[in-house]
N, C-alpha and C. Protein backbone atom coordinates (compact mmCIF):
# COMPACT_ATOMS: atom_id res chain seq x y z
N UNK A 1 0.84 -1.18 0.00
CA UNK A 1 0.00 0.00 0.00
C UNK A 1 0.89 1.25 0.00
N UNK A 2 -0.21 2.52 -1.09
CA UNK A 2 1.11 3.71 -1.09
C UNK A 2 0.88 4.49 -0.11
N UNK A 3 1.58 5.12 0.66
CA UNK A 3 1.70 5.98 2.13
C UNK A 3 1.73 7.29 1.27
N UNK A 4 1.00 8.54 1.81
CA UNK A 4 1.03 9.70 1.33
C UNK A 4 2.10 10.72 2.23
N UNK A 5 2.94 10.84 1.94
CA UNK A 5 3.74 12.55 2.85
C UNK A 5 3.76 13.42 1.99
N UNK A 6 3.36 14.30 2.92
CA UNK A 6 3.24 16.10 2.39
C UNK A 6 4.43 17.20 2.94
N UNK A 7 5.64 17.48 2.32
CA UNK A 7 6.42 18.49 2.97
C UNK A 7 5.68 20.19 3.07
N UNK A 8 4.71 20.56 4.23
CA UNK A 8 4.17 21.59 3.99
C UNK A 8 4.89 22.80 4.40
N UNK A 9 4.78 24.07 3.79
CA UNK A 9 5.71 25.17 4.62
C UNK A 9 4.48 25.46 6.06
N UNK A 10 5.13 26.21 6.61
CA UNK A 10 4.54 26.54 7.47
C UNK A 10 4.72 28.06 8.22
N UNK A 11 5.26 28.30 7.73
CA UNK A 11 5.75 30.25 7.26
C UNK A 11 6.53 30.24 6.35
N UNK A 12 6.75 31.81 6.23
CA UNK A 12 8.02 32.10 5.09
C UNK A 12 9.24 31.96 5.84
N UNK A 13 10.20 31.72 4.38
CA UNK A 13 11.42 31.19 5.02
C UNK A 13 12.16 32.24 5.46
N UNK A 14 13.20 32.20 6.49
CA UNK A 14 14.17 33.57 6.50
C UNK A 14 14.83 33.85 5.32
N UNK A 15 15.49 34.95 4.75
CA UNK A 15 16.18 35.68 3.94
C UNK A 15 17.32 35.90 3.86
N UNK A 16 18.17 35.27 3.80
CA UNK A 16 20.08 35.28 3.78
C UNK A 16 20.64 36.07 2.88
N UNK A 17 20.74 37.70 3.85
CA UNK A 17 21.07 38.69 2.84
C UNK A 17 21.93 39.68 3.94
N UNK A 18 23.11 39.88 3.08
CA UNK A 18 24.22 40.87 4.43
C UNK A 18 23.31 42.16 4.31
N UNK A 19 23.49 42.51 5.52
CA UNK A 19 22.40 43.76 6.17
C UNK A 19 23.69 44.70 5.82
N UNK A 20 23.05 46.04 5.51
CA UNK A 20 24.17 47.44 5.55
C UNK A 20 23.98 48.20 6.50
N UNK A 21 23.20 47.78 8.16
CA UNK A 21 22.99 48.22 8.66
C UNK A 21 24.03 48.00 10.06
N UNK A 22 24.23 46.55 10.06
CA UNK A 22 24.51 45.97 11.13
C UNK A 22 25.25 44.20 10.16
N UNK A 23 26.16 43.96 11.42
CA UNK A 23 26.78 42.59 10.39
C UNK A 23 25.96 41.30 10.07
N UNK A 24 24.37 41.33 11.02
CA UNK A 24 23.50 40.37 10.20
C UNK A 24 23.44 39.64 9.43
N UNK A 25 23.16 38.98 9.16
CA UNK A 25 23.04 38.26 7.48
C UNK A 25 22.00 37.73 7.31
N UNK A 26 20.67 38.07 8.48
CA UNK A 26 19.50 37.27 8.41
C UNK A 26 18.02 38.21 7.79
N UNK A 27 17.36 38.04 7.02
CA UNK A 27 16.05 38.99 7.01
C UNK A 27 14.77 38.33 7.79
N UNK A 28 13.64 38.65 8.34
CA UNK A 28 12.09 38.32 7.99
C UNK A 28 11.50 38.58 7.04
N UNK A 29 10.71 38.01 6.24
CA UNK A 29 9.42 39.09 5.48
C UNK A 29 8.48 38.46 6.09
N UNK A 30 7.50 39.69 6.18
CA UNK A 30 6.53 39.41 6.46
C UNK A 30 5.45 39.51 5.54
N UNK A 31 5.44 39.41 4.50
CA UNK A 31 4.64 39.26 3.50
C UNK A 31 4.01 40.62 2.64
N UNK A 32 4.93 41.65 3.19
CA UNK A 32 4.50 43.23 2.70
C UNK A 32 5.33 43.87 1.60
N UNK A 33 3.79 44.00 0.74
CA UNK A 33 5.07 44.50 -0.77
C UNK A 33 4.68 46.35 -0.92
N UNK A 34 5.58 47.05 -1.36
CA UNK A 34 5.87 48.67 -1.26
C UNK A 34 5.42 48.79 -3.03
N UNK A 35 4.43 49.22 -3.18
CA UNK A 35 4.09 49.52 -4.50
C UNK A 35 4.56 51.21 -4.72
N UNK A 36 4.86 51.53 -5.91
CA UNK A 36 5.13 52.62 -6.43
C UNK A 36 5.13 53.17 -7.51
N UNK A 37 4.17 54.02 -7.91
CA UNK A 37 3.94 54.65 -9.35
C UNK A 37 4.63 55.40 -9.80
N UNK A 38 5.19 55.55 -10.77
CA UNK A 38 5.54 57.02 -11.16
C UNK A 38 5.17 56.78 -12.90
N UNK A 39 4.13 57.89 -12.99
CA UNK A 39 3.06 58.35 -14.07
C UNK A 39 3.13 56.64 -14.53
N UNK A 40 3.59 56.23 -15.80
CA UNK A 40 2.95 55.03 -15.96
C UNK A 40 4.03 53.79 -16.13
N UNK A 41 4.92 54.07 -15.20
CA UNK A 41 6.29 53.07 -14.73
C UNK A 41 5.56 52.52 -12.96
N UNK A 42 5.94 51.27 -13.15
CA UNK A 42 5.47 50.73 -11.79
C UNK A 42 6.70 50.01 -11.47
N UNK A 43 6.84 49.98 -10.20
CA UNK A 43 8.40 49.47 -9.70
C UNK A 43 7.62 48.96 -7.92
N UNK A 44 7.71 47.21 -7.85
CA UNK A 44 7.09 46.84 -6.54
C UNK A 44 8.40 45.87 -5.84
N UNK A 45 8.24 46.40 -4.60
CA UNK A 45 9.40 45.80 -3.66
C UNK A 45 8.83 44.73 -2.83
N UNK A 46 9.54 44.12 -2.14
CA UNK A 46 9.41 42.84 -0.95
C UNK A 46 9.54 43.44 0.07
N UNK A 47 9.04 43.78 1.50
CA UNK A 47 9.96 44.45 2.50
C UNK A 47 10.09 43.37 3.45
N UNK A 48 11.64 43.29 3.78
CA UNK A 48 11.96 42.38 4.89
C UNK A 48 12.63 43.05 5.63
N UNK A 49 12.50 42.43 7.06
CA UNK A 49 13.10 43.11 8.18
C UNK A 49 14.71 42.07 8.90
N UNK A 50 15.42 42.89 9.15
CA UNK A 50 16.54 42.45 9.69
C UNK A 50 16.31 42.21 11.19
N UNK A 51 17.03 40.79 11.25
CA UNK A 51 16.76 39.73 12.43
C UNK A 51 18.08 40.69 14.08
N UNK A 52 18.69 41.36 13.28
CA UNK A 52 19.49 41.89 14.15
C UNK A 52 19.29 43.21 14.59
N UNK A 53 19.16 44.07 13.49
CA UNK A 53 19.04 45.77 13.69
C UNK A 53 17.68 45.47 13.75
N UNK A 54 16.35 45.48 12.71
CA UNK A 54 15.18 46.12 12.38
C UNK A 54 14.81 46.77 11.67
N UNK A 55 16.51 47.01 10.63
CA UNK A 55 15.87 47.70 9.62
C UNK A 55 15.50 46.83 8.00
N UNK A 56 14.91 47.77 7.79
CA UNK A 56 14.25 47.22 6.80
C UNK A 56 15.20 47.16 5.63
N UNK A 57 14.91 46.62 4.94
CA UNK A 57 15.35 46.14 2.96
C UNK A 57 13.73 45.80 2.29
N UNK A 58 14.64 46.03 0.91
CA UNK A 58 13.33 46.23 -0.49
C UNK A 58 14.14 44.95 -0.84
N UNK A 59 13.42 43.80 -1.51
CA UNK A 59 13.95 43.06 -2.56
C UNK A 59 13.36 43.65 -3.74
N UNK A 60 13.39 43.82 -4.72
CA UNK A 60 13.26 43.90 -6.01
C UNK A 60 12.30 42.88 -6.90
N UNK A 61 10.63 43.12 -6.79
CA UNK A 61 9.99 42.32 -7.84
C UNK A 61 9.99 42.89 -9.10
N UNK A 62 9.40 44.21 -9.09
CA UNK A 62 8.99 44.16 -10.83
C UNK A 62 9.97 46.12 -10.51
N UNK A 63 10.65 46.21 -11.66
CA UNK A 63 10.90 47.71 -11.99
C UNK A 63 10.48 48.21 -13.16
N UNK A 64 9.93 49.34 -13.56
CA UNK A 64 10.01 49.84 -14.18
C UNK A 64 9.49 49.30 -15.42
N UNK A 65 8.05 48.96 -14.85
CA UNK A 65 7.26 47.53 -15.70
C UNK A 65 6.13 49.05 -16.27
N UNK A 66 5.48 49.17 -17.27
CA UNK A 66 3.92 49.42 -17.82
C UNK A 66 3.29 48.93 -17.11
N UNK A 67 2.32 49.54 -16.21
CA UNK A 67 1.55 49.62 -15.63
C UNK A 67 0.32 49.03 -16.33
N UNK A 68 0.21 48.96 -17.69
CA UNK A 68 -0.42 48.14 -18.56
C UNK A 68 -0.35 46.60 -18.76
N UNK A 69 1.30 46.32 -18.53
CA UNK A 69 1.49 45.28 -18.71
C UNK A 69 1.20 44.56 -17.29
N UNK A 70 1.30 44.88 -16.13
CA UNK A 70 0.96 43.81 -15.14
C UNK A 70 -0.66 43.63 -15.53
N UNK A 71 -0.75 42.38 -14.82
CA UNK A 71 -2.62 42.08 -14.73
C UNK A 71 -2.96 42.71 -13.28
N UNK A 72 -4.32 42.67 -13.73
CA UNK A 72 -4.80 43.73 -12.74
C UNK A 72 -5.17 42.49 -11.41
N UNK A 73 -5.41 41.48 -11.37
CA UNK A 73 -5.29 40.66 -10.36
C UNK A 73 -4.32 40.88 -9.47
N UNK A 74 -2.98 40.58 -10.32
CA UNK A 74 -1.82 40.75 -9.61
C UNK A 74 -1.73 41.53 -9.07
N UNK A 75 -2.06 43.15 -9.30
CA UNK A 75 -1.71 43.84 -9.03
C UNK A 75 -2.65 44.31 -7.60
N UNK A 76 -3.43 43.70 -7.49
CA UNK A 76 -4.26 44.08 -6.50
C UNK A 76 -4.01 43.21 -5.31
N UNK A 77 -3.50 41.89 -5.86
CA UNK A 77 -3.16 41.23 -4.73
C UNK A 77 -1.73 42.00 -3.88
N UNK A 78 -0.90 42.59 -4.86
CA UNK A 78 0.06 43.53 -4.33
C UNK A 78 -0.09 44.38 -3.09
N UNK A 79 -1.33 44.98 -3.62
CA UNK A 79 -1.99 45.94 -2.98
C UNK A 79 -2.36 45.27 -1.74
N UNK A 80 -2.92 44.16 -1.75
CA UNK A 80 -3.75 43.56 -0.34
C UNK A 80 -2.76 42.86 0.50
N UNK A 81 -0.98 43.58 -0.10
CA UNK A 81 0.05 42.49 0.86
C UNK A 81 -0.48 40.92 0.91
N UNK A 82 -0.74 40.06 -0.16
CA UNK A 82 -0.97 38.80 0.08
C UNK A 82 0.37 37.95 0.44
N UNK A 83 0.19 37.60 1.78
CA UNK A 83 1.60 36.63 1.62
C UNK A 83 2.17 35.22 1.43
N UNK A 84 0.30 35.04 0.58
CA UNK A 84 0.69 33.73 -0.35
C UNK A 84 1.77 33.82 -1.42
N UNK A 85 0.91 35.03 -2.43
CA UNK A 85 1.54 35.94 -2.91
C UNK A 85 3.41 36.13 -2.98
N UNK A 86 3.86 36.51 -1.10
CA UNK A 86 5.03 36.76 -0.79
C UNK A 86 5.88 35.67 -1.28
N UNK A 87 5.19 34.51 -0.51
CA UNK A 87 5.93 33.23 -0.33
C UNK A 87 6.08 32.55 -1.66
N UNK A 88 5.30 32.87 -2.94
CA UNK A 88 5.88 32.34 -4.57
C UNK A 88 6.40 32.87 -5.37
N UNK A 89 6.73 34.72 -4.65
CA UNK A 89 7.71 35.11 -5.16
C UNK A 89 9.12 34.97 -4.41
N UNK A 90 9.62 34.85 -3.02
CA UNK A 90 10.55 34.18 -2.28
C UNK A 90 11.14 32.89 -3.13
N UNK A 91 10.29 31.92 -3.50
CA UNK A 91 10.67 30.86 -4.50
C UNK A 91 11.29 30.89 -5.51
N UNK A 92 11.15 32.11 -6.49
CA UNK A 92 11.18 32.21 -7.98
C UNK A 92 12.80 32.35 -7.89
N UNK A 93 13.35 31.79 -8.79
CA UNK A 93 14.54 31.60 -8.92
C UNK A 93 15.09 32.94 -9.56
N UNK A 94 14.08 33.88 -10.43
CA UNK A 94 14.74 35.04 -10.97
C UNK A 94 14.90 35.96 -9.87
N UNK A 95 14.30 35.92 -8.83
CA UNK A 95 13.27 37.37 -8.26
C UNK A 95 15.04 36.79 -6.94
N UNK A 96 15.20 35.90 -6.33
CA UNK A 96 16.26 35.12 -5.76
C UNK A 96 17.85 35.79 -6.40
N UNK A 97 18.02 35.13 -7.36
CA UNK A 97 19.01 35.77 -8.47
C UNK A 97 19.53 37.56 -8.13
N UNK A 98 17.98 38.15 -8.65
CA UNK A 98 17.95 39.78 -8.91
C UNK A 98 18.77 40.35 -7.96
N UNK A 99 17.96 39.68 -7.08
CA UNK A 99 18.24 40.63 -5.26
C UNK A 99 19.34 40.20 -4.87
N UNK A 100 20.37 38.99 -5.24
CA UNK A 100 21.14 38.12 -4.41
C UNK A 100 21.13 37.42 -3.36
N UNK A 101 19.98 36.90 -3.02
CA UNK A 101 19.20 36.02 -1.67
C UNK A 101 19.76 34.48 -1.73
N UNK A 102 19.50 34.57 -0.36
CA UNK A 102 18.97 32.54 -0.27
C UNK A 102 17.89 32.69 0.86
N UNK A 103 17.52 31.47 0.33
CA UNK A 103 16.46 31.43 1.75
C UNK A 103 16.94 29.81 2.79
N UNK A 104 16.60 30.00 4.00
CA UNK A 104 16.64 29.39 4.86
C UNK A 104 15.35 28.71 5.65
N UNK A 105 15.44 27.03 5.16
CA UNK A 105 14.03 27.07 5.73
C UNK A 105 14.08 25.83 6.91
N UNK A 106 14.69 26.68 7.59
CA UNK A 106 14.71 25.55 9.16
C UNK A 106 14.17 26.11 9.73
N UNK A 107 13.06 25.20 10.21
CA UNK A 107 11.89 25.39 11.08
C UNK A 107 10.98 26.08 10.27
N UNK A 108 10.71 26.33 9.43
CA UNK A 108 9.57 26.79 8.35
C UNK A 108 9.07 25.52 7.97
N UNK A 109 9.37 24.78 7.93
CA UNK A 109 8.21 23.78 7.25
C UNK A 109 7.81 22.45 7.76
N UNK A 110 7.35 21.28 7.78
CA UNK A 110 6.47 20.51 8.40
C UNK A 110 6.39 19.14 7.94
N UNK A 111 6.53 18.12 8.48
CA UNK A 111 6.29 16.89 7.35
C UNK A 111 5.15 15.92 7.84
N UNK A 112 3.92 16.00 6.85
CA UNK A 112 2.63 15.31 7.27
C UNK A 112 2.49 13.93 6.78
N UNK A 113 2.75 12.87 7.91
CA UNK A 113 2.41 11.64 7.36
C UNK A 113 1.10 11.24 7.29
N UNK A 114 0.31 12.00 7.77
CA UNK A 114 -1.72 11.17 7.38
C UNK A 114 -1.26 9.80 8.61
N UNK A 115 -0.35 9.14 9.04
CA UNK A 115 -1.37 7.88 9.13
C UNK A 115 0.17 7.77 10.54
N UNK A 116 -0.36 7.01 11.05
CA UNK A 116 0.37 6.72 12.49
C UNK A 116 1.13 5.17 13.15
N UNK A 117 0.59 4.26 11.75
CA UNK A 117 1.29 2.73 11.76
C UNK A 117 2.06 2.72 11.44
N UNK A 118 3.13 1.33 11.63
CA UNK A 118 4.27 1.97 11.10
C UNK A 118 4.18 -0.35 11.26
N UNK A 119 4.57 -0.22 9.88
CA UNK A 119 4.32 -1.41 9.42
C UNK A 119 5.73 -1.76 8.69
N UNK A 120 6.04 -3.42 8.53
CA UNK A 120 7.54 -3.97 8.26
C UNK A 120 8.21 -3.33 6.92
N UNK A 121 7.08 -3.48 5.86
CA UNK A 121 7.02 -2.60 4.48
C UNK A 121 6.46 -1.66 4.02
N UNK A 122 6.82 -0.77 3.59
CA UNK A 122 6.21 0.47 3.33
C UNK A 122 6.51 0.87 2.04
N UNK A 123 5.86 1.59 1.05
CA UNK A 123 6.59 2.22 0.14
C UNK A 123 5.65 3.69 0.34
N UNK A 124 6.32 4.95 0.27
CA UNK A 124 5.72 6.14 0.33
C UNK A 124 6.77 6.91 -1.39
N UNK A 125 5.03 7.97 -1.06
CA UNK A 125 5.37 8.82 -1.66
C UNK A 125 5.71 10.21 -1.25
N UNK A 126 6.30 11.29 -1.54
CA UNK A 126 7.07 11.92 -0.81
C UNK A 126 6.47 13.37 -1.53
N UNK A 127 5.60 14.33 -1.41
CA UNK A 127 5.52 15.37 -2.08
C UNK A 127 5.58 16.42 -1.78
N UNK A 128 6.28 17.72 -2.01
CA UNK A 128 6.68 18.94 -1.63
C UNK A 128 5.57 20.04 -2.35
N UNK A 129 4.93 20.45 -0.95
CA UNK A 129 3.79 21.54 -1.10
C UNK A 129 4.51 22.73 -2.15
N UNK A 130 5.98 22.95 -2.02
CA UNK A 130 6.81 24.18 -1.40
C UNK A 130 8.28 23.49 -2.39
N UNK A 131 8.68 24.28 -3.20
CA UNK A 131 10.34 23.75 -2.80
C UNK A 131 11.18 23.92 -1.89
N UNK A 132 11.10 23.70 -0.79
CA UNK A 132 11.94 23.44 0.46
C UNK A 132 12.81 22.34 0.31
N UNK A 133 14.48 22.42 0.17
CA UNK A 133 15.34 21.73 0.29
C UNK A 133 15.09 20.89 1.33
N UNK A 134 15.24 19.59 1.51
CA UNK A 134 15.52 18.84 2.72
C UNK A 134 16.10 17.77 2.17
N UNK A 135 16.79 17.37 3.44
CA UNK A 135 17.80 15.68 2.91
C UNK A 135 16.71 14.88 3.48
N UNK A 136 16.44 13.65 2.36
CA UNK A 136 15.66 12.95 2.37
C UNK A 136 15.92 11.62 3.35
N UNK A 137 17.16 11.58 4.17
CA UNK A 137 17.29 10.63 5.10
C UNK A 137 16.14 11.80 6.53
N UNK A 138 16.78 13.00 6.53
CA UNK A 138 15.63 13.71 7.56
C UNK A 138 14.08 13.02 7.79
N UNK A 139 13.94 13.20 6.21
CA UNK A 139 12.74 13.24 5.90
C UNK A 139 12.13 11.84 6.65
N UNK A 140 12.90 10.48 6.20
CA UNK A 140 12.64 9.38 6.32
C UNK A 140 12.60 9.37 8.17
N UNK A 141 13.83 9.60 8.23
CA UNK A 141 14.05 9.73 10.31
C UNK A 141 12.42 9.63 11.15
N UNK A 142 12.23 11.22 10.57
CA UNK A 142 11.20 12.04 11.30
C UNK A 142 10.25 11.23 10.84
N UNK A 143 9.53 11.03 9.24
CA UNK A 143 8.40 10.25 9.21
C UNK A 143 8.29 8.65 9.86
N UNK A 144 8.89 7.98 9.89
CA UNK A 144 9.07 6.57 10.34
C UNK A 144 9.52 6.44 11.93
N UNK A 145 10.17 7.56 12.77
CA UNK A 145 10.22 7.93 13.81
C UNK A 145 11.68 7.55 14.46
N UNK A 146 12.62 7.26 13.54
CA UNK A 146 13.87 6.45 13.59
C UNK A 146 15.05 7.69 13.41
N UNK A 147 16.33 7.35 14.01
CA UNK A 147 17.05 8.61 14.16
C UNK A 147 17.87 8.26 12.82
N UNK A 148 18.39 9.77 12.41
CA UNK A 148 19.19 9.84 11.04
C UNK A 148 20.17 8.82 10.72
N UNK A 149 21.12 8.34 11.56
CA UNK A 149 21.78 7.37 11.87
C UNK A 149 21.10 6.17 11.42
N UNK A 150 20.10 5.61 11.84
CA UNK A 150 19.71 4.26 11.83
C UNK A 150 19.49 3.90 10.31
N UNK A 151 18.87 5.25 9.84
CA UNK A 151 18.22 6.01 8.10
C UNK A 151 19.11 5.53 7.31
N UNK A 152 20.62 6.09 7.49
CA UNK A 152 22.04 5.58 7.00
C UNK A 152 21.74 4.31 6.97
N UNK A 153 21.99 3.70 8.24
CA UNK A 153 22.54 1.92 8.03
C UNK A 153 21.50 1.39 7.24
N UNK A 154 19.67 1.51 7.36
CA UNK A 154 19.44 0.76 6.46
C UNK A 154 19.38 0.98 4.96
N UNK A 155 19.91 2.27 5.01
CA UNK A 155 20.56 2.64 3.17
C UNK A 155 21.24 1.96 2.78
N UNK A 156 22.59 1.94 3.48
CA UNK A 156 23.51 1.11 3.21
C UNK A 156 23.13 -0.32 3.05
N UNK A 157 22.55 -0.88 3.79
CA UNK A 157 21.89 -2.40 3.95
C UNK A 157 21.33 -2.58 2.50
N UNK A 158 20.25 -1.60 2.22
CA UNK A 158 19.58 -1.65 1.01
C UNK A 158 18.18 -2.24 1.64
N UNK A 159 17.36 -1.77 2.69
CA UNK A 159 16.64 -1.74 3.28
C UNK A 159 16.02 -0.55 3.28
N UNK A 160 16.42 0.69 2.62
CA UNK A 160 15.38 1.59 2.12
C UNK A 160 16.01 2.02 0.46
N UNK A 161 14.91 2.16 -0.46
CA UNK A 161 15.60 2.40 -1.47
C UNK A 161 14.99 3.02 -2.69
N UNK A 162 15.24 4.18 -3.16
CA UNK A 162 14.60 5.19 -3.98
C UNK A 162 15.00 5.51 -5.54
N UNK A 163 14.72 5.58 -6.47
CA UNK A 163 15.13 6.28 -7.58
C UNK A 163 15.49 7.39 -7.63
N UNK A 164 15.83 7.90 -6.50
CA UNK A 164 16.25 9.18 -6.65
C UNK A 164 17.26 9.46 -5.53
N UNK A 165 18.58 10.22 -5.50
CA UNK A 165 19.79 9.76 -4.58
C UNK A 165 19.49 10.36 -3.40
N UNK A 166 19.43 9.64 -2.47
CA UNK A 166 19.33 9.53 -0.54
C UNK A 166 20.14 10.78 0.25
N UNK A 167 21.07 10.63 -0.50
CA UNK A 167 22.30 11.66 0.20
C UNK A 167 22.17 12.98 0.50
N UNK A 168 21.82 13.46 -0.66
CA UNK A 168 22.28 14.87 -0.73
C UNK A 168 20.41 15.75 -0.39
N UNK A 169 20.32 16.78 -0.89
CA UNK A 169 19.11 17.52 -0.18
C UNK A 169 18.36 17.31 -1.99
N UNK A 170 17.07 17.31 -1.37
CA UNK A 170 16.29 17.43 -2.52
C UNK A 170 14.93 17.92 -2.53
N UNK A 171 14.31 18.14 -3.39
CA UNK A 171 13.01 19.34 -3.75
C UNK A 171 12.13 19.61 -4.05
N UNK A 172 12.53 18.47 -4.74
CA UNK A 172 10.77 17.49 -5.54
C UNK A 172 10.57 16.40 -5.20
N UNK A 173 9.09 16.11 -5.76
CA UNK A 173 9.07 14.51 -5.22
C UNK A 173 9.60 13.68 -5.56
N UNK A 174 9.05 12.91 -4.63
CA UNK A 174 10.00 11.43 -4.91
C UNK A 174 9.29 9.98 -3.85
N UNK A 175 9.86 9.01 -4.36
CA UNK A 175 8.89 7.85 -3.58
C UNK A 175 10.70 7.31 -3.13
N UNK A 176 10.24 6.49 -2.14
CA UNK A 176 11.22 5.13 -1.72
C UNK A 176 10.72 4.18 -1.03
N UNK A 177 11.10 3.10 -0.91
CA UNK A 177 10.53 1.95 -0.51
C UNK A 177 11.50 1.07 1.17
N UNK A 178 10.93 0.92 1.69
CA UNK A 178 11.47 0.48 3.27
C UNK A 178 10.58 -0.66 3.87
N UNK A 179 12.06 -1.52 3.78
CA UNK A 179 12.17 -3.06 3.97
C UNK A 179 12.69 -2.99 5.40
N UNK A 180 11.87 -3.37 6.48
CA UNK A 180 12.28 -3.46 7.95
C UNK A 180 12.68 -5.18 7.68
């Protein structure tokens, strides 16, 4: 039988950006974007707050866009600070890039197994609400209730085993199968 896991976020992630305020290197956002017109150039920011000083930073979404060309959805969700909104532009690999960010998502996010047995064979599937990096031995630890260590040996054994490599951190889904 297939086991369902859900990697859900569960806030936004912190912001790994050197502060010019203070030697920091950490931001918040809280999901608030700084809109700004000028006649028919629109230029909308991210505002995050520094984990050390308090002051604030702009990330950089849209500059110097036609005010024509955004949709008017978007643009209103701008307006209403949505920080669903926040959290899929935090993701976007350009908007990341622009500004020079990383994000950090320890303790931002959550891993939902649905079900509480824990049976000799298992095969699950593994799906990310969010691209949130995580190493998929974590993943296994925490869902099955077994420490990272143990995760290892039955890798090695070949007592858990995935099409997709164990080791390193990963982002998308993925299934593996675990032979107690």
């Amino acid at each position: 039988m297939l086991e369902n896991w859900v990697v859900v976020p569960t806030c936004l992630p912190v912001v790994l950006r050197r502060c010019h305020a203070c030697a920091s290197g950490r931001f918040r956002a809280n999901g608030k974007f700084r809109v700004n017109a000028n006649h028919k150039l629109l230029d909308v920011w991210l505002l995050v707050r520094c984990t050390g000083c308090g002051d604030t930073a702009k990330l950089t979404i849209l500059e110097r866009v036609n005010v024509r060309s955004v949709r008017p959805e978007l643009l209103n969700r701008l307006h209403e600070n949505d920080p669903a909104l926040a959290a899929h532009l935090l993701q976007d690999p350009a908007v990341r890039r622009r500004n020079r960010i990383a994000l950090d998502w320890e303790g931002a996010w959550c891993l939902d197994t649905g079900s509480s047995d824990a049976p000799d064979f298992r095969d699950v599937s593994v799906r990310f609400a969010a691209r949130i990096p995580v190493r998929p031995v974590r993943l296994i630890a925490e869902g099955c209730g077994l420490s990272r260590g143990e995760v290892e040996r039955l890798i090695e054994e070949g007592k858990v085993v995935s099409a997709v490599r164990l080791t390193g951190k990963v982002s998308g889904d993925f299934t593996f199968t675990l032979k107690r």
